[in-house]
Protein backbone atom coordinates (compact mmCIF):
# COMPACT_ATOMS: atom_id res chain seq x y z
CA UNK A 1 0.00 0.00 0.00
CA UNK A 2 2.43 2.51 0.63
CA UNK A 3 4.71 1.54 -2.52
CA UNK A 4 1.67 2.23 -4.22
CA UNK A 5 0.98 5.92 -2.60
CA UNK A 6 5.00 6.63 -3.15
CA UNK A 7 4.86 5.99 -6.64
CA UNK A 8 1.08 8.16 -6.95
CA UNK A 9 2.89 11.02 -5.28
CA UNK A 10 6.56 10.79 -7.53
CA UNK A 11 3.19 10.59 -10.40
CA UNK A 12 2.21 14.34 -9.40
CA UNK A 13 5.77 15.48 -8.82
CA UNK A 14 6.87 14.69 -12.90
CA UNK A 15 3.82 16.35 -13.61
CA UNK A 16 4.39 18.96 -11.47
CA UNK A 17 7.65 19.70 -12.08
CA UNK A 18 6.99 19.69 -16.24
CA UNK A 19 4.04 22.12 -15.35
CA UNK A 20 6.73 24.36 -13.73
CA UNK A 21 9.23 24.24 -16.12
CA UNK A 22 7.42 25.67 -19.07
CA UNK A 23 6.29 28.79 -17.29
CA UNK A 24 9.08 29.54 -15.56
CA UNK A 25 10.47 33.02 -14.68
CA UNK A 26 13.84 33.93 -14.87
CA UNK A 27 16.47 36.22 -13.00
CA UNK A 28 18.45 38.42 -15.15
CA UNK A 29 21.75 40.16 -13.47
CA UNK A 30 24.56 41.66 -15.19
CA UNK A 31 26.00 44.63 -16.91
CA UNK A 32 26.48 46.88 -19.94
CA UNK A 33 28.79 48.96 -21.97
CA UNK A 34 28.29 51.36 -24.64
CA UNK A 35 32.42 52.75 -25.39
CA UNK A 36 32.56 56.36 -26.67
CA UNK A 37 34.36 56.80 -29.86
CA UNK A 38 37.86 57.42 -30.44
CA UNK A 39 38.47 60.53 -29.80
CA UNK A 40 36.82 59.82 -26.51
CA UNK A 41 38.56 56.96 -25.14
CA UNK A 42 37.87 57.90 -21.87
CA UNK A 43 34.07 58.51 -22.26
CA UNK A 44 31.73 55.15 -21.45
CA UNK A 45 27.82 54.47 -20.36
CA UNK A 46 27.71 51.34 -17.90
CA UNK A 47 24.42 50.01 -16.37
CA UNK A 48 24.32 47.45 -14.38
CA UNK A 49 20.53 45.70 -14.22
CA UNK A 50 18.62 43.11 -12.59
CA UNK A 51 15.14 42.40 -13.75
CA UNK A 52 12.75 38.79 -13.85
CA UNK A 53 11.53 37.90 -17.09
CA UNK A 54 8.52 35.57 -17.74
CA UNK A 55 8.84 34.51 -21.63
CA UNK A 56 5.24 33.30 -21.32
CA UNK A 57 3.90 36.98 -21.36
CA UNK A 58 3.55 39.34 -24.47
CA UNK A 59 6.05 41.75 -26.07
CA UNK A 60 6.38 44.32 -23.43
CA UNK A 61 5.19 43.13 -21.02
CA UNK A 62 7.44 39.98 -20.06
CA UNK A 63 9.55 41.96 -17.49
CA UNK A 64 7.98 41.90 -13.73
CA UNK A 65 8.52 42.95 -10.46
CA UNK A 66 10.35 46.20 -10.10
CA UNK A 67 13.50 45.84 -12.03
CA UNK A 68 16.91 47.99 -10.49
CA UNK A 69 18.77 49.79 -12.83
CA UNK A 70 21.67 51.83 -12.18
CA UNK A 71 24.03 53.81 -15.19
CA UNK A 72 27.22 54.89 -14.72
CA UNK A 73 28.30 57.51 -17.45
CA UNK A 74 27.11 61.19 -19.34
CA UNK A 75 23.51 59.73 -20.40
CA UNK A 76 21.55 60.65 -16.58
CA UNK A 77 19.69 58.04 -15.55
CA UNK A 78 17.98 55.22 -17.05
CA UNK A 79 14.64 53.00 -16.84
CA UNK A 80 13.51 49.85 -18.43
CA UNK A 81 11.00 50.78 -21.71
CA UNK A 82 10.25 47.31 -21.59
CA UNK A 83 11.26 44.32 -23.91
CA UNK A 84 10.56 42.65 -27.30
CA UNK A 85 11.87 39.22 -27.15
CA UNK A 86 10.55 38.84 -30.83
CA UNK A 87 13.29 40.67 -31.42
CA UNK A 88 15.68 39.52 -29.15
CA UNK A 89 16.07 42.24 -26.86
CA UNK A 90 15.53 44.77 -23.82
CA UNK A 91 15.51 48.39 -23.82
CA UNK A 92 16.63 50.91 -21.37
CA UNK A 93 15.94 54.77 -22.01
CA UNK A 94 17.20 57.91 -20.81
CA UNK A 95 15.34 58.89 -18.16
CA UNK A 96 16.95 61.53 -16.42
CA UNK A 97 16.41 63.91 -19.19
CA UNK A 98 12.65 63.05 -20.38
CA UNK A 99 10.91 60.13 -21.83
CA UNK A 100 11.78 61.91 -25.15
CA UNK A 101 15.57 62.08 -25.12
CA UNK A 102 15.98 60.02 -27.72
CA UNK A 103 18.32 57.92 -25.87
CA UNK A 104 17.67 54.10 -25.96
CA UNK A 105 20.96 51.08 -25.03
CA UNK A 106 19.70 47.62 -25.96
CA UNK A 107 20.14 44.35 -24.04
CA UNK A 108 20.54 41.91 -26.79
CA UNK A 109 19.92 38.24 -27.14
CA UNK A 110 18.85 35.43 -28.80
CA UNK A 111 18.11 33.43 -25.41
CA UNK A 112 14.95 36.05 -25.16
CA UNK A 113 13.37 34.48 -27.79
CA UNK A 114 14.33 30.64 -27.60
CA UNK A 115 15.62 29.89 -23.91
CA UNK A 116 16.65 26.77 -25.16
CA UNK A 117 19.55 28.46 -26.20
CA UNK A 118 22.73 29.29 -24.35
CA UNK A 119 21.83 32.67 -22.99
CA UNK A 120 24.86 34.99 -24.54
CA UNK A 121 24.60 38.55 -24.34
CA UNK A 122 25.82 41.67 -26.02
CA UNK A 123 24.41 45.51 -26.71
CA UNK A 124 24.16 48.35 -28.64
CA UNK A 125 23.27 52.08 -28.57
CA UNK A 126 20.09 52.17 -30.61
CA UNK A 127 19.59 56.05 -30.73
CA UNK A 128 21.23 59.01 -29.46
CA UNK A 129 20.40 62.59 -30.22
CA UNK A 130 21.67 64.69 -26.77
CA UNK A 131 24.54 66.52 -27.55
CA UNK A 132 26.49 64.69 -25.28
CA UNK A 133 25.82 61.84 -27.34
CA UNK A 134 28.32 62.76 -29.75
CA UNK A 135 30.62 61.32 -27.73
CA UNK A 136 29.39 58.03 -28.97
CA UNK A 137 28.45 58.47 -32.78
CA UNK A 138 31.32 56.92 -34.99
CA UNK A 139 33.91 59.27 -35.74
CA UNK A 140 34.81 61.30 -38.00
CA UNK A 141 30.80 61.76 -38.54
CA UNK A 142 29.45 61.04 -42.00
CA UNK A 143 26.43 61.65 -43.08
CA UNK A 144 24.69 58.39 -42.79
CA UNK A 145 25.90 57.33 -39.28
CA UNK A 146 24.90 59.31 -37.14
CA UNK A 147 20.68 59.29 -36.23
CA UNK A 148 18.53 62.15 -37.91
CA UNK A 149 16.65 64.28 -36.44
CA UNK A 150 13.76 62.25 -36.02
CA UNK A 151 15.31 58.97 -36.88
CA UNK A 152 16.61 55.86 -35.69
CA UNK A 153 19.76 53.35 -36.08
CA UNK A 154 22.71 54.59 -34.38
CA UNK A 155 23.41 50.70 -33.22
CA UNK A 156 27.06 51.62 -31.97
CA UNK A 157 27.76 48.28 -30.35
CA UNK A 158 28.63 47.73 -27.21
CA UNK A 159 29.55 44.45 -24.41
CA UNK A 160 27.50 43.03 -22.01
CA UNK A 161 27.36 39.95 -19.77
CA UNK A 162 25.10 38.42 -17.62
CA UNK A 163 23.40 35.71 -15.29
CA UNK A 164 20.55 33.96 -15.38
CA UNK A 165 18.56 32.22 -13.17
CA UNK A 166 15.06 30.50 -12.60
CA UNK A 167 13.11 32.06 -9.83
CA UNK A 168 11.18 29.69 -7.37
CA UNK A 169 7.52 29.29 -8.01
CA UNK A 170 5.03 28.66 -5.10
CA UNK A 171 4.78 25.52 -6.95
CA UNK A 172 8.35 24.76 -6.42
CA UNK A 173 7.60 24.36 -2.06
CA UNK A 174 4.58 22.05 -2.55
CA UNK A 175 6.95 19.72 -5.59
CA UNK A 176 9.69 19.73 -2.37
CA UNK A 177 7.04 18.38 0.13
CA UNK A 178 5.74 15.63 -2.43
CA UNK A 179 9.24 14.32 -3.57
CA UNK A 180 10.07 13.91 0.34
CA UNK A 181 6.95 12.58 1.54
CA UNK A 182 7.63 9.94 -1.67
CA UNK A 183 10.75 9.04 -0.40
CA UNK A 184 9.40 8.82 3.43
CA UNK A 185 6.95 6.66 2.48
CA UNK A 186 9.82 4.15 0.09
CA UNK A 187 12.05 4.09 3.20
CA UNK A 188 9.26 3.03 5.51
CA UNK A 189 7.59 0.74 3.27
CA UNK A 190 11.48 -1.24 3.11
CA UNK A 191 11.43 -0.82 6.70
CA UNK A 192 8.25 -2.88 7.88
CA UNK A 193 8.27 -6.38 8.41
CA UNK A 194 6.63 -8.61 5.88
CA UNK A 195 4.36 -11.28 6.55
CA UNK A 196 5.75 -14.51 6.25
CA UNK A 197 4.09 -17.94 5.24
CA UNK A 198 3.38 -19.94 8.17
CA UNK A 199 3.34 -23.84 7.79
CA UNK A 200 0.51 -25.55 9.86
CA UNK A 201 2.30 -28.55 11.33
CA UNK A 202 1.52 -32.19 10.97
């Protein structure tokens, strides 16, 4: 009887545990940098972030919690504008000078879009138009890389790296409980004496 309970309950754990691995959330930490150009060697934006992402959520949307973001550099400050991991990426815009700074750095990565794949990480500057910003923008300037006025495609390229990790579900406690209680119950079950045959004598 109680091999038969242990091996319902290790039943409900598989099924529990392939429930929880295909919406699971993930931890993000790591960091950023976007160089300046060469004739500012000295001149760099760093942010360091940590945000969860749930890849089971639309374009946009997929980052919870509250994530922390702190830059290091000319730029100000910075905020997550959300992600598109359609596209392989995460955005973080200038905050510290208006939503409409025109400054956007890019977490990139295939592993938002397929985590089946080894999660390698790099970014870029998508837009700058502050002044400061021509700190960045290839040099010399030419007249097709640099962003327009009201355009887009800077992508000066940048490093990043970063770890990731799957957060704990609720679900995660009660799959704990159930794969111990399975093994309680195998350890017991060896444990009790078994009834032996008894010979009625002659």
């Amino acid at each position: 009887m109680l091999a038969k309970l242990a091996g319902f309950l290790l039943l409900l754990l598989t099924f529990g545990a392939v429930q929880a691995n295909a919406d699971s959330i993930y931890e993000v930490i790591g960091t950023l940098t976007i160089p300046g150009n060469y004739l500012n060697p000295g001149v760099g934006e760093t942010i360091n972030f940590s945000f969860e992402f749930d890849p089971s959520l639309p374009n946009g949307i997929d980052l919870i919690g509250t994530p922390i973001i702190t830059a290091f550099g000319p730029l100000g400050t910075f905020t997550t504008n959300g992600s598109d991991h359609a596209n392989s990426y995460n955005a973080f815009v200038a905050s510290g000078n208006g939503v409409n700074s025109g400054v956007e750095i890019d977490l990139d990565s295939e592993w938002f879009a397929d985590q089946s794949l080894k999660p390698v990480f790099s970014s870029e500057m998508w837009s700058c138009f502050l002044p400061v910003c021509a700190e960045f923008w290839p040099a010399p300037v030419g007249p097709t890389l640099i962003p327009g006025p009201t355009g887009y495609g800077l992508m000066w390229p940048g490093t990043a790296t970063a770890a990731v990790s799957i957060v704990p579900e609720p679900g995660t406690l009660c799959l704990s409980v159930l794969g111990a209680l399975s093994l309680c119950l195998m350890q017991l079950g060896r444990r009790l004496p078994r009834k032996d045959s008894t010979t009625v004598p002659s």
